[in-house]
N, C-alpha and C. Protein backbone atom coordinates (compact mmCIF):
# COMPACT_ATOMS: atom_id res chain seq x y z
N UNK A 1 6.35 8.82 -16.42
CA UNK A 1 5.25 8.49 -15.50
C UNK A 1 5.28 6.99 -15.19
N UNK A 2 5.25 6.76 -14.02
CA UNK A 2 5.56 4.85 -13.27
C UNK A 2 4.07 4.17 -14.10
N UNK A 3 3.97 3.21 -14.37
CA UNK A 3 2.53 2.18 -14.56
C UNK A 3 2.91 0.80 -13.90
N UNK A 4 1.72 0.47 -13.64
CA UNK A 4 1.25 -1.07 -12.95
C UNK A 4 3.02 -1.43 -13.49
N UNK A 5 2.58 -1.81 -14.87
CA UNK A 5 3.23 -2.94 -15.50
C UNK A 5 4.90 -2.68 -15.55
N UNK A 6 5.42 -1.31 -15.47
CA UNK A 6 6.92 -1.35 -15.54
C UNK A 6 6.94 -1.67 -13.77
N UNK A 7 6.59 -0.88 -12.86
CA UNK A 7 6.82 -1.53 -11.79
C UNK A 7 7.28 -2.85 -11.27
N UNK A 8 5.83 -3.61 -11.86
CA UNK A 8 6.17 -5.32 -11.84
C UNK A 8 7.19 -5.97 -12.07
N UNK A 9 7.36 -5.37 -13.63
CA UNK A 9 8.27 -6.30 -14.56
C UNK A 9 10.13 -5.67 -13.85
N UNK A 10 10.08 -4.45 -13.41
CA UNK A 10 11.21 -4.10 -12.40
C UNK A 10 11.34 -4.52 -11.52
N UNK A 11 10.52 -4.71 -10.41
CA UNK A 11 10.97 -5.83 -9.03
C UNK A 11 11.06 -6.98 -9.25
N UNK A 12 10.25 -7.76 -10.05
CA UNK A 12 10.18 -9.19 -9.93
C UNK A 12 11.18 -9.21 -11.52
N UNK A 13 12.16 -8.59 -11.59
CA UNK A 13 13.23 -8.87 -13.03
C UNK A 13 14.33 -9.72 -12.13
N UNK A 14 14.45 -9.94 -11.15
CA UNK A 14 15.79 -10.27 -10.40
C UNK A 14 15.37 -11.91 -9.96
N UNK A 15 16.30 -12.75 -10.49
CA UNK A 15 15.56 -14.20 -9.99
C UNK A 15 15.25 -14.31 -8.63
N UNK A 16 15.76 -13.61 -7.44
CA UNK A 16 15.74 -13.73 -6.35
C UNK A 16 14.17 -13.49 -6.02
N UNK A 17 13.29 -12.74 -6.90
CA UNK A 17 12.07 -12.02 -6.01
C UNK A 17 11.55 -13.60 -5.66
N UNK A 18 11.54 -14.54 -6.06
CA UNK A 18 10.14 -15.36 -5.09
C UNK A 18 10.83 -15.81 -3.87
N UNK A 19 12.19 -16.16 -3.53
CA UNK A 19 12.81 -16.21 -2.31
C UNK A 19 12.54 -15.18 -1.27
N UNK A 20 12.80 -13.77 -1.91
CA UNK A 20 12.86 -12.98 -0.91
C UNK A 20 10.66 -12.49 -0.66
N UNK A 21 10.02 -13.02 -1.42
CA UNK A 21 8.65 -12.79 -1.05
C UNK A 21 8.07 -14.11 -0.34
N UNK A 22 8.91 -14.71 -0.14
CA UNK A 22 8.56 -16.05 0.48
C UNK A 22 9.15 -15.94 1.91
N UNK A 23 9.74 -14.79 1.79
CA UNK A 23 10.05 -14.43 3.31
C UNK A 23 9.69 -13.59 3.96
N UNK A 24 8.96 -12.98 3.32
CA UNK A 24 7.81 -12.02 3.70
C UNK A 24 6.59 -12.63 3.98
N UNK A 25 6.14 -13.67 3.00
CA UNK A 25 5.08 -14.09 3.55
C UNK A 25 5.27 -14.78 4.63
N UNK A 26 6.09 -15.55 5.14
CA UNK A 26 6.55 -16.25 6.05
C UNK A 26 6.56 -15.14 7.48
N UNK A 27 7.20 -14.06 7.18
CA UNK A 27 6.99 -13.15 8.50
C UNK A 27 5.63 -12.80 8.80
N UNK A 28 4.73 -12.76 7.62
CA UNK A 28 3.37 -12.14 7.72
C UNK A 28 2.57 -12.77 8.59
N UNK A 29 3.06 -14.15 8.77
CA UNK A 29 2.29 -15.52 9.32
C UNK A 29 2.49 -15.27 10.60
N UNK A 30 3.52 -14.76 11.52
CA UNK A 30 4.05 -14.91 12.90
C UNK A 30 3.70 -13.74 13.02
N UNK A 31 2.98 -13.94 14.66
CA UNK A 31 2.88 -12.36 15.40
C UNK A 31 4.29 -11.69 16.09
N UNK A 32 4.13 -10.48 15.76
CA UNK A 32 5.16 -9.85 16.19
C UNK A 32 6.63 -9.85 15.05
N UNK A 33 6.95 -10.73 14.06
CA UNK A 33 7.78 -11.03 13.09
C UNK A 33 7.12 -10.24 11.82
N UNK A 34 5.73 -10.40 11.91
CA UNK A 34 5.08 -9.53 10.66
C UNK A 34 5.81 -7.84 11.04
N UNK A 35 6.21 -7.41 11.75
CA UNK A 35 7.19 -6.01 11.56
C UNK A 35 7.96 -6.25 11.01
N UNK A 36 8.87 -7.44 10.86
CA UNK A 36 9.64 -6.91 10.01
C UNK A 36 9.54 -7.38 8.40
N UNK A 37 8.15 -8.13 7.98
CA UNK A 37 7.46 -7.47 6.39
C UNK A 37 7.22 -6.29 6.47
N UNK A 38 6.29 -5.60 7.40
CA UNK A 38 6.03 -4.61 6.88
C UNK A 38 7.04 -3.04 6.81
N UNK A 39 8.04 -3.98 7.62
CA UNK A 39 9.29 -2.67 7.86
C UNK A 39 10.01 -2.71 6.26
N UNK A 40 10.03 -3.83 5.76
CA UNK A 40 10.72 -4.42 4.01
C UNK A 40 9.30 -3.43 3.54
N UNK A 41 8.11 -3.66 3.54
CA UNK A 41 7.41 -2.75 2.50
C UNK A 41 7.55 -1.66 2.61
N UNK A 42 7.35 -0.72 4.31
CA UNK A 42 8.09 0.36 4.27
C UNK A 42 9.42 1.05 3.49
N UNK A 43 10.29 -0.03 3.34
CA UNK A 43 11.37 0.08 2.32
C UNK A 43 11.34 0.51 0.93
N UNK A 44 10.55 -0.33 0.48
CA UNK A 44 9.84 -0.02 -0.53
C UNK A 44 9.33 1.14 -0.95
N UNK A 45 8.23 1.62 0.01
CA UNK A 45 7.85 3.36 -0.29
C UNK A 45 8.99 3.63 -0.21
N UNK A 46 9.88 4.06 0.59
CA UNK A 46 11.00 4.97 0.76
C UNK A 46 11.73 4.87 -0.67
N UNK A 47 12.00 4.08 -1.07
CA UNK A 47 13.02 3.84 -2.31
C UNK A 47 11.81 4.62 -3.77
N UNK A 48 10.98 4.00 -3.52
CA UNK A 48 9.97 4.87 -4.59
C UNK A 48 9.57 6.19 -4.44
N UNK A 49 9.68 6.67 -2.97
CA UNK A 49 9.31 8.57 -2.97
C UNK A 49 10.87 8.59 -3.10
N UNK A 50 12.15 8.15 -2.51
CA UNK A 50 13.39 8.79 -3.74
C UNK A 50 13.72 9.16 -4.83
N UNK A 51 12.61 8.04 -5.31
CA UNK A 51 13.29 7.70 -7.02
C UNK A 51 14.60 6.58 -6.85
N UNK A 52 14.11 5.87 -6.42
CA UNK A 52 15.47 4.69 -6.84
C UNK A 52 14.81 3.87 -7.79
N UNK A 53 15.72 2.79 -7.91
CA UNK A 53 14.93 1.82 -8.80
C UNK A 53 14.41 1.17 -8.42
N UNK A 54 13.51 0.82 -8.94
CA UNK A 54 12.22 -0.70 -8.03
C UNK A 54 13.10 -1.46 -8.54
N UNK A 55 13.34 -2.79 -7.14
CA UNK A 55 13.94 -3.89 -6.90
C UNK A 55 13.91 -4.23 -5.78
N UNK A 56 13.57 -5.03 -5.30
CA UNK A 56 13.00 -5.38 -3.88
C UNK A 56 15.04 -6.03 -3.37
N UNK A 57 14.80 -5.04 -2.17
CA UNK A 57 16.02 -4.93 -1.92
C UNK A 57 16.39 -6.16 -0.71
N UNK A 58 17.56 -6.50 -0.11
CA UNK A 58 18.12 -7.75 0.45
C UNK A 58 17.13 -7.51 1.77
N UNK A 59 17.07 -8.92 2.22
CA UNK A 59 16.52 -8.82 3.62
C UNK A 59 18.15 -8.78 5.33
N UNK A 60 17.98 -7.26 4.94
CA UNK A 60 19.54 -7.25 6.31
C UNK A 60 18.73 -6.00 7.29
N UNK A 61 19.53 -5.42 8.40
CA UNK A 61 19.31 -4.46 8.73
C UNK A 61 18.07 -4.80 10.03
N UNK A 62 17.86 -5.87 10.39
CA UNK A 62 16.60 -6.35 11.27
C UNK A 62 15.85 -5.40 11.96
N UNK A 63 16.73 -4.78 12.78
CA UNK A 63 16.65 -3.46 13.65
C UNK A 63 15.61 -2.70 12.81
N UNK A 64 16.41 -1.84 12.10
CA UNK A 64 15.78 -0.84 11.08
C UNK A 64 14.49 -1.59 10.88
N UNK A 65 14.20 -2.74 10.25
CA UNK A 65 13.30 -3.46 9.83
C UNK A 65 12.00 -3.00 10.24
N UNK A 66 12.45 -3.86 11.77
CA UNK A 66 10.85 -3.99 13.03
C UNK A 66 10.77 -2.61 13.18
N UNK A 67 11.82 -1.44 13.68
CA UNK A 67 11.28 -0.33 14.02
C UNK A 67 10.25 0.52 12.84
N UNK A 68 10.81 0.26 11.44
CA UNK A 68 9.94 1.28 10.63
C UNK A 68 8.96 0.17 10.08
N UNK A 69 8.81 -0.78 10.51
CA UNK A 69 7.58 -1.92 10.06
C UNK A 69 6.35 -1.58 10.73
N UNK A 70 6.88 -1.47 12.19
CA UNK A 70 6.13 -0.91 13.51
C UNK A 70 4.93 0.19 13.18
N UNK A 71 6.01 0.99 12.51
CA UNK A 71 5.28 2.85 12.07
C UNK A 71 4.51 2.27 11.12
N UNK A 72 4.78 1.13 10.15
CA UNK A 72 4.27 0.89 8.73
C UNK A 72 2.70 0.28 8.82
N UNK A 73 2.46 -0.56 9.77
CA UNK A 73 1.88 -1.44 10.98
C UNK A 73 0.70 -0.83 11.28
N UNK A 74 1.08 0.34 12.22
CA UNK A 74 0.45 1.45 12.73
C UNK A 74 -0.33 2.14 11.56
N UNK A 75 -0.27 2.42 10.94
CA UNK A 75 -0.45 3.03 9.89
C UNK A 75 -1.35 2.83 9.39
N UNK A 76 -0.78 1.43 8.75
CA UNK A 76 -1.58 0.41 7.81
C UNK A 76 -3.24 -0.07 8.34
N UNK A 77 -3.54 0.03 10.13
CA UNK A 77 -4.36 -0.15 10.55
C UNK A 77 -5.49 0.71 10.52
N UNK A 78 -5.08 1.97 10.73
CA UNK A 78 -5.54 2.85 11.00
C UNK A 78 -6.07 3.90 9.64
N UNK A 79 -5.25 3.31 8.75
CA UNK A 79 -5.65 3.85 7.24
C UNK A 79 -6.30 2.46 6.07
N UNK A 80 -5.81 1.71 6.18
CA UNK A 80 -6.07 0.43 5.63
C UNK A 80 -7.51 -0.61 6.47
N UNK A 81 -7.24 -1.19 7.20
CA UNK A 81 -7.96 -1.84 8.19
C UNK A 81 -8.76 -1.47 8.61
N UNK A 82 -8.59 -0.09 8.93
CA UNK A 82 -10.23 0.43 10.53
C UNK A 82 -11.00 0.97 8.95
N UNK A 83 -10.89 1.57 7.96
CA UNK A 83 -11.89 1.77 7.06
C UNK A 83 -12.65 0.68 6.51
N UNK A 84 -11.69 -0.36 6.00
CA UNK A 84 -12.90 -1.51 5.88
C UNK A 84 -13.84 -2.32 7.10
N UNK A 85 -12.71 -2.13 8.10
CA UNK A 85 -13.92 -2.78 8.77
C UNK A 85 -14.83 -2.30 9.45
N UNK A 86 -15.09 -0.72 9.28
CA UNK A 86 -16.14 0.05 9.91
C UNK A 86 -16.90 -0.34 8.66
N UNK A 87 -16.75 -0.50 7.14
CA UNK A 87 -17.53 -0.45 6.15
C UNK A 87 -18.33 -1.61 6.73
N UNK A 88 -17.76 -2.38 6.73
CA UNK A 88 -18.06 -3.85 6.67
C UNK A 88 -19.22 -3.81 7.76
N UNK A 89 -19.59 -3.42 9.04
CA UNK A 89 -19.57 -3.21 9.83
C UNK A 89 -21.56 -2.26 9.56
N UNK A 90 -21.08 -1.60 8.27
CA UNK A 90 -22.23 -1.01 7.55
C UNK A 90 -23.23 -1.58 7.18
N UNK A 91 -22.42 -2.40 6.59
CA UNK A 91 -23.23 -4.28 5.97
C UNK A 91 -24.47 -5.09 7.10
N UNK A 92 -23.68 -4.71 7.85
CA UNK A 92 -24.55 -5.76 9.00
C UNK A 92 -26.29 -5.08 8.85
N UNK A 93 -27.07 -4.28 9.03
CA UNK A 93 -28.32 -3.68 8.96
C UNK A 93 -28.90 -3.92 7.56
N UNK A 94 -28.01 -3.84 6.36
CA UNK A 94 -28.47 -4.49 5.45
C UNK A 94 -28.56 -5.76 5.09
N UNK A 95 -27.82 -6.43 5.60
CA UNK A 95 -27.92 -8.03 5.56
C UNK A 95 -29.36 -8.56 6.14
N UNK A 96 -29.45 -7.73 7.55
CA UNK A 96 -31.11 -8.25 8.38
C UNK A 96 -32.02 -7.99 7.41
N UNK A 97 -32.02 -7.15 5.84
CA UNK A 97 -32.63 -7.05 5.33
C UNK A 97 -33.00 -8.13 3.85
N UNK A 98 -31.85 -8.18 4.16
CA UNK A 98 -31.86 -9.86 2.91
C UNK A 98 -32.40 -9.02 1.21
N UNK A 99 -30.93 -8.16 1.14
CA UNK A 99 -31.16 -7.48 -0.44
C UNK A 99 -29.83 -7.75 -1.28
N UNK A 100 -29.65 -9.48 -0.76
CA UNK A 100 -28.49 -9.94 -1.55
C UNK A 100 -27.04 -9.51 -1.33
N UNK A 101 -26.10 -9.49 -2.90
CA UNK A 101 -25.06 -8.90 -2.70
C UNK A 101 -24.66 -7.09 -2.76
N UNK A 102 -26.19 -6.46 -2.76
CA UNK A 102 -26.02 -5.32 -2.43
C UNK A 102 -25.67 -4.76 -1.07
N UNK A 103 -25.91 -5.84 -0.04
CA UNK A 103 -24.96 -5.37 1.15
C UNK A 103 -23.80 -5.20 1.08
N UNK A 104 -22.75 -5.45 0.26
CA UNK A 104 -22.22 -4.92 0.15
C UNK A 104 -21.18 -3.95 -0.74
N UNK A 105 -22.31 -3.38 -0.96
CA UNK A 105 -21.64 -1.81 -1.63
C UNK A 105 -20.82 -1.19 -0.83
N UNK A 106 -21.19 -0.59 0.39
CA UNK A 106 -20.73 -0.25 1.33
C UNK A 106 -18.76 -0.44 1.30
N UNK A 107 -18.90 -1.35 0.98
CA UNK A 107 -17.26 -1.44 1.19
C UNK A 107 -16.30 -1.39 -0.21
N UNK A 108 -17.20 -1.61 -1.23
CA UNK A 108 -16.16 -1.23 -2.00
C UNK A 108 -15.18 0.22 -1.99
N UNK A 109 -16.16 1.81 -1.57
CA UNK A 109 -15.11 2.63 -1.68
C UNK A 109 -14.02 2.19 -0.48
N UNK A 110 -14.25 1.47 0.35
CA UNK A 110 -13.28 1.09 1.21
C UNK A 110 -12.42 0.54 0.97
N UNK A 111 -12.33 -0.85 -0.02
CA UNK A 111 -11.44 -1.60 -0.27
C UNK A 111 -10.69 -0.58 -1.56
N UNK A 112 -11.36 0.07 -2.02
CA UNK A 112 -10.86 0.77 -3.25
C UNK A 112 -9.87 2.62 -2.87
N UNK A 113 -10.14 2.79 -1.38
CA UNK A 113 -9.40 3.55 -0.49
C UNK A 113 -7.87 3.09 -0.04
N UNK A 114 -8.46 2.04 1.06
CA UNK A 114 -7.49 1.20 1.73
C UNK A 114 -6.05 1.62 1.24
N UNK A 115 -5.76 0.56 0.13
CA UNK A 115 -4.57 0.90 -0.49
C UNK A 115 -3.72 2.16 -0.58
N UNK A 116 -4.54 2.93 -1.45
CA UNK A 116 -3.40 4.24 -1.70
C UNK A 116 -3.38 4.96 -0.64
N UNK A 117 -4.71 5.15 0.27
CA UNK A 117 -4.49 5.90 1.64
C UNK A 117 -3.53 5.38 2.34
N UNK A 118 -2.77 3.96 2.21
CA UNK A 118 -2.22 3.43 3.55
C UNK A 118 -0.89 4.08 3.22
N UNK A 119 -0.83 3.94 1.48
CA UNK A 119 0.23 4.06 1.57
C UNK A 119 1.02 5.56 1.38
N UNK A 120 -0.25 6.46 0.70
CA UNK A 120 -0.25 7.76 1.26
C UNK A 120 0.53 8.55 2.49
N UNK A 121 -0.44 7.28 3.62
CA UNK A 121 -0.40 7.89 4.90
C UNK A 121 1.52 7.76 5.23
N UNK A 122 2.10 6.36 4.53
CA UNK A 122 3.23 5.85 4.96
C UNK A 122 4.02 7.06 4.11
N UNK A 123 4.25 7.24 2.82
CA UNK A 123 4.40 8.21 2.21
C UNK A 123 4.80 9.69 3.26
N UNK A 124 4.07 10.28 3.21
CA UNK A 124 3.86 11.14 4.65
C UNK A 124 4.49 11.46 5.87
N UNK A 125 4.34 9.73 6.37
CA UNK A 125 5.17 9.70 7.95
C UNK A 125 6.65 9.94 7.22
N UNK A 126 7.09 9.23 6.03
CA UNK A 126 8.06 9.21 6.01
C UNK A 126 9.79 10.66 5.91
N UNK A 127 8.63 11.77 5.87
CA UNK A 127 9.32 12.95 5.55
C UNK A 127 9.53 13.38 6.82
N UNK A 128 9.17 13.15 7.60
CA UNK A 128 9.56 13.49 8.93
C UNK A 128 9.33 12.44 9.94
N UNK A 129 9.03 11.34 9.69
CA UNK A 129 8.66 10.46 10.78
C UNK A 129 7.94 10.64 11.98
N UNK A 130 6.86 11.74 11.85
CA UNK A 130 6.14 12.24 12.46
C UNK A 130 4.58 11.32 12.10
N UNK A 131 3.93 10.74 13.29
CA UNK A 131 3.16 10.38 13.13
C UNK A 131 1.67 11.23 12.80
N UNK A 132 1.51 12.16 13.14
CA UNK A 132 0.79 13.53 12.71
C UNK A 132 1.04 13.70 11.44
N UNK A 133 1.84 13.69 10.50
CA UNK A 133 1.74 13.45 9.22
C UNK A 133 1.42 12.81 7.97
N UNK A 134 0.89 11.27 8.88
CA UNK A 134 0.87 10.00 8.45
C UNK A 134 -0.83 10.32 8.16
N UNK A 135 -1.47 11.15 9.44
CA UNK A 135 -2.69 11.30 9.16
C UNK A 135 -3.67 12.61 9.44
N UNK A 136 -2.52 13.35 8.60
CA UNK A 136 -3.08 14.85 7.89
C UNK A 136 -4.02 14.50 6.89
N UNK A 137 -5.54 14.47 7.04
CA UNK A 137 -6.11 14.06 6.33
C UNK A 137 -6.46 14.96 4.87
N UNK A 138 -6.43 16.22 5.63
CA UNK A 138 -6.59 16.87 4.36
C UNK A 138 -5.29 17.24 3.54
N UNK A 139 -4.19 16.70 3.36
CA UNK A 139 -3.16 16.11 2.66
C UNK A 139 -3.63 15.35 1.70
N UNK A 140 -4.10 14.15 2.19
CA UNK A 140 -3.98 12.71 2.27
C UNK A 140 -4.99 12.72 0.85
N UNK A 141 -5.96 13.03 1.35
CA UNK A 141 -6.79 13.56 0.46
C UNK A 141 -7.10 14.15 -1.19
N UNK A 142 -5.95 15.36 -0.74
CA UNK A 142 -5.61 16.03 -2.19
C UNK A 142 -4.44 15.16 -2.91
N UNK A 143 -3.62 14.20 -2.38
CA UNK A 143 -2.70 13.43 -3.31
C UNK A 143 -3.71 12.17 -3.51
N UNK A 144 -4.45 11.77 -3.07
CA UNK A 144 -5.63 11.14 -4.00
C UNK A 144 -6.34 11.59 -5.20
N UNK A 145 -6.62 12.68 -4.42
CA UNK A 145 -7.39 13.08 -5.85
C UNK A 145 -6.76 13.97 -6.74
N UNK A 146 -5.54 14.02 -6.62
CA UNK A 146 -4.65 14.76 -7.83
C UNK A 146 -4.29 13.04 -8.49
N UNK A 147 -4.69 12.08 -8.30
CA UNK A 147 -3.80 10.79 -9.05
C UNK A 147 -4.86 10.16 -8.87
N UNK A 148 -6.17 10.44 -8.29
CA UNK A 148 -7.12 9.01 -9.01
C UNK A 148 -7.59 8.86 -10.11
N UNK A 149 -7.02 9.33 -11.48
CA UNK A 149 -7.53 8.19 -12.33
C UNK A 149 -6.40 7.13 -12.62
N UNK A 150 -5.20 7.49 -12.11
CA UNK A 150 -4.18 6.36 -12.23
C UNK A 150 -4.01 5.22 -11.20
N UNK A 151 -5.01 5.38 -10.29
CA UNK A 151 -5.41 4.34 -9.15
C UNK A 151 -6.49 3.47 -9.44
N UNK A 152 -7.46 3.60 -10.52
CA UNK A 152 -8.34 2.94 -10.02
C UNK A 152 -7.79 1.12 -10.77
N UNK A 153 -7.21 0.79 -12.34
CA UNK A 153 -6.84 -0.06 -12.57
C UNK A 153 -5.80 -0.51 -11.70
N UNK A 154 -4.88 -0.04 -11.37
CA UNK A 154 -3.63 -0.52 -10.15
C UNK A 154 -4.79 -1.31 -8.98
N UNK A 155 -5.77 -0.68 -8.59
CA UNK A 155 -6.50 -0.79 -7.23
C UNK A 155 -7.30 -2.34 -7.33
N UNK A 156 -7.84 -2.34 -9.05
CA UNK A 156 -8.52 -3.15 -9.18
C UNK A 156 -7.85 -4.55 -9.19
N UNK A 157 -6.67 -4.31 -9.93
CA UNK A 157 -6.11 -5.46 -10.03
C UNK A 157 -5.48 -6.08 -9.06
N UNK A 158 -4.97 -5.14 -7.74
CA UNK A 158 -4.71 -5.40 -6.59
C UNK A 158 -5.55 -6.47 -5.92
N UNK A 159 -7.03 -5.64 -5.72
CA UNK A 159 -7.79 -6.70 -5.02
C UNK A 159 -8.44 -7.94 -6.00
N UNK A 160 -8.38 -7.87 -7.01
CA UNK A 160 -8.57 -9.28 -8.24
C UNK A 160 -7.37 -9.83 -7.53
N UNK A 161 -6.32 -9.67 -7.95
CA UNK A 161 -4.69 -10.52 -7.60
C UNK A 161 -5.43 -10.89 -6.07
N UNK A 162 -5.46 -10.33 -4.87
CA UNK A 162 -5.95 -11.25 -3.78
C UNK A 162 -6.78 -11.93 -3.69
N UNK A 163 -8.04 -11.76 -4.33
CA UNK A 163 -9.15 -12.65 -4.42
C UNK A 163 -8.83 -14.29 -5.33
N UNK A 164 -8.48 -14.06 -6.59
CA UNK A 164 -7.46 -14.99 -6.92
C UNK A 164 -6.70 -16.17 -6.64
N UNK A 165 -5.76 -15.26 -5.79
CA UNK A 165 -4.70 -15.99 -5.15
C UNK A 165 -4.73 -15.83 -3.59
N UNK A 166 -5.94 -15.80 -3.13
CA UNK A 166 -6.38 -16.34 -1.91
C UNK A 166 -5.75 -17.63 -1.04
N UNK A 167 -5.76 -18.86 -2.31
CA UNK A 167 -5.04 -20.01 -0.84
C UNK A 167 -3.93 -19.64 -0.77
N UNK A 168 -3.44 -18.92 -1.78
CA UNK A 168 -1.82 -18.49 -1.52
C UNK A 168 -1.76 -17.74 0.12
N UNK A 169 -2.62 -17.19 0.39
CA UNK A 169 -2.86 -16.32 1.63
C UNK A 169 -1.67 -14.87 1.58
N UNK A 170 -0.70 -15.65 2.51
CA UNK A 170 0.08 -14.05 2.76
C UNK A 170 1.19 -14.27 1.53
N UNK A 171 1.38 -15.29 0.54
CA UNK A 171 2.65 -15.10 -0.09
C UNK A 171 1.70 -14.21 -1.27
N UNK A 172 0.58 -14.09 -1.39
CA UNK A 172 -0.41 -12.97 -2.17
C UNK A 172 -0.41 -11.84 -1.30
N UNK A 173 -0.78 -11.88 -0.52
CA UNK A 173 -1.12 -10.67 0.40
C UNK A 173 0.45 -9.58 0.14
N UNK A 174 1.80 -10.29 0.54
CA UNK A 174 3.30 -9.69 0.49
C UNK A 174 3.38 -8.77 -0.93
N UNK A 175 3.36 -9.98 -2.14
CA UNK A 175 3.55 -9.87 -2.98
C UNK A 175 2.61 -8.39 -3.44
N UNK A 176 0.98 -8.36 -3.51
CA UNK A 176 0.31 -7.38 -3.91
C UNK A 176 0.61 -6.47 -2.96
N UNK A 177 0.63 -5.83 -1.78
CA UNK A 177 1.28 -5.17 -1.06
C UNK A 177 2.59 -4.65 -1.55
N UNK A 178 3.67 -5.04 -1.86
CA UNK A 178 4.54 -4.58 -2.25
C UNK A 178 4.49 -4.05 -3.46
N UNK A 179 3.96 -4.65 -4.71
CA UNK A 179 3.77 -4.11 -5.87
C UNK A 179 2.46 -2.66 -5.96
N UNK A 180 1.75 -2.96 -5.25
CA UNK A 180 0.78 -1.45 -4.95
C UNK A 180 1.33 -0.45 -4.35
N UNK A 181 2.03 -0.81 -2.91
CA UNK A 181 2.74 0.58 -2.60
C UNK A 181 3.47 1.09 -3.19
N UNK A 182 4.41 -0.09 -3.59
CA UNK A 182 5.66 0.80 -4.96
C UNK A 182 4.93 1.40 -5.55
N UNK A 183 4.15 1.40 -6.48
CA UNK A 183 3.43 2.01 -7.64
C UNK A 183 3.21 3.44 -6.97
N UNK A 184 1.99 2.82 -6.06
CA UNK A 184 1.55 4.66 -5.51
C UNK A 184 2.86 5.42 -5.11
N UNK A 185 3.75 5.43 -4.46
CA UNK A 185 4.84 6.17 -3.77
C UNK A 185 5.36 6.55 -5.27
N UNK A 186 5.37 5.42 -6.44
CA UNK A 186 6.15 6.64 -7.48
C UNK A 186 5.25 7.54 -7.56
N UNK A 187 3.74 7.15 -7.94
CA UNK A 187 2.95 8.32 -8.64
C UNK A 187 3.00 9.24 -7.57
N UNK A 188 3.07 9.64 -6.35
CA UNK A 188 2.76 10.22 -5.51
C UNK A 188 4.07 11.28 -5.70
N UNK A 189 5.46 10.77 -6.39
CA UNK A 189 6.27 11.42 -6.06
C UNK A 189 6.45 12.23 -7.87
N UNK A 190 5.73 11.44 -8.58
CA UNK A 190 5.55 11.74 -9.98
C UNK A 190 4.59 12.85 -10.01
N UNK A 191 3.43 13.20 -9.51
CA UNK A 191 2.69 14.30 -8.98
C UNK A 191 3.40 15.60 -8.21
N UNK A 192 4.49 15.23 -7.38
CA UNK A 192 4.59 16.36 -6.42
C UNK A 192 6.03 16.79 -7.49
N UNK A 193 6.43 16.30 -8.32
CA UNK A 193 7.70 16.66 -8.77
C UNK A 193 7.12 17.97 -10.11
N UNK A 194 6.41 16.96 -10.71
CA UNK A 194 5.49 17.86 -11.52
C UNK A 194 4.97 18.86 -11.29
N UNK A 195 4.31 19.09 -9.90
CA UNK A 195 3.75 20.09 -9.79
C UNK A 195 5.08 21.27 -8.86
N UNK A 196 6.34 20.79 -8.63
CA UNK A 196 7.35 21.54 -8.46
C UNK A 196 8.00 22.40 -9.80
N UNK A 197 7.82 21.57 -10.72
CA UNK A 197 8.16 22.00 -12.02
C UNK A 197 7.25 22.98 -12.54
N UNK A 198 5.97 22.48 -12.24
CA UNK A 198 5.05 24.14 -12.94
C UNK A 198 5.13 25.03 -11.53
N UNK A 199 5.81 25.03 -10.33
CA UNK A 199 5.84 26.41 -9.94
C UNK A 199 7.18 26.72 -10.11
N UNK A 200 8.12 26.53 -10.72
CA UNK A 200 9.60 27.17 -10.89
C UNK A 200 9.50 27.59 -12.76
N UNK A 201 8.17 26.97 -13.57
CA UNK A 201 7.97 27.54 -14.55
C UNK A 201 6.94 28.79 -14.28
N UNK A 202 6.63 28.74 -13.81
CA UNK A 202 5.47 29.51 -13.22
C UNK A 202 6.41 31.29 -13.11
């Protein structure tokens, strides 16, 4: 079974990881260049619903990059992004009410979603590259809740690590991004293998 901590200590084992996350954050910064980070994190899931080894792999292939960064992008907005900021968005009527930092409750299941849904959703597209797959919700759904109790410390420490390392900005943002999706895409693939195994015992 994958955890936080072998993950980590597997990608970032290679002296190269702060070079090659320093080039991620660096793409994250430029519009239109951020495809091809998120086409490298896309990478990432893919190598973790295989089963390869976590190791954050060379930056080549540009092409490939932007196009599945694009899908990754897409995705990421629409599963990641539009949930918090409709939460957020929740906040506003309670704020006119002035009941502190209980405005926002509202967003924690959001920020505590975000993550594994995005990468769920990427997960998903990736078996067929069908965007209709990315957001089969009632999928999306049941591989959450067949693996949330192994999300919620990964989740937490995710958004601690950004809050944190905030002035860092995107060389935090790359870095936790990459180490969260890896994680979920194993468990996701650690779940569906398992449950292949109890129907051929079955």
């Amino acid at each position: 079974m994958p955890t936080l901590e072998l993950v980590c200590k597997r990608l970032f084992s290679n002296t190269s990881w702060f070079v090659k996350c320093v080039i991620g954050a660096m793409l994250l910064l430029i519009p239109i260049a951020h495809f091809f980070a998120f086409g490298y994190l896309y990478e990432l899931v893919a190598r973790a619903r295989r089963g390869e080894a976590f190791e954050l792999p060379d930056w080549d292939d540009w092409q490939r990059l932007f196009t599945n960064g694009l899908a990754a992008f897409i995705i990421f907005i629409f599963l990641g992004i539009l949930p918090v900021t409709l939460a957020w968005v929740l906040t506003w009527p309670l704020r006119l009410m002035a009941y502190g930092v209980i405005v926002y409750i509202p967003l924690i299941p959001a920020l505590m979603l975000a993550g594994p849904l995005t990468a769920a959703g990427i997960y998903q597209y990736q078996k067929r590259e069908e965007y209709r797959d990315a957001f089969r919700f009632y999928i999306l759904g049941s591989m959450l809740r067949a693996s949330r109790a192994h999300f919620l410390i990964p989740t937490f420490a995710l958004v601690g690590f950004l809050v944190a390392g905030y002035p860092l900005m995107t060389f935090t943002v790359f870095i936790g991004l990459a180490t969260s999706w890896s994680y979920y895409a194993a468990y996701f693939r650690f779940v569906e293998e398992a449950r292949r195994a109890q129907s051929r015992a079955g």
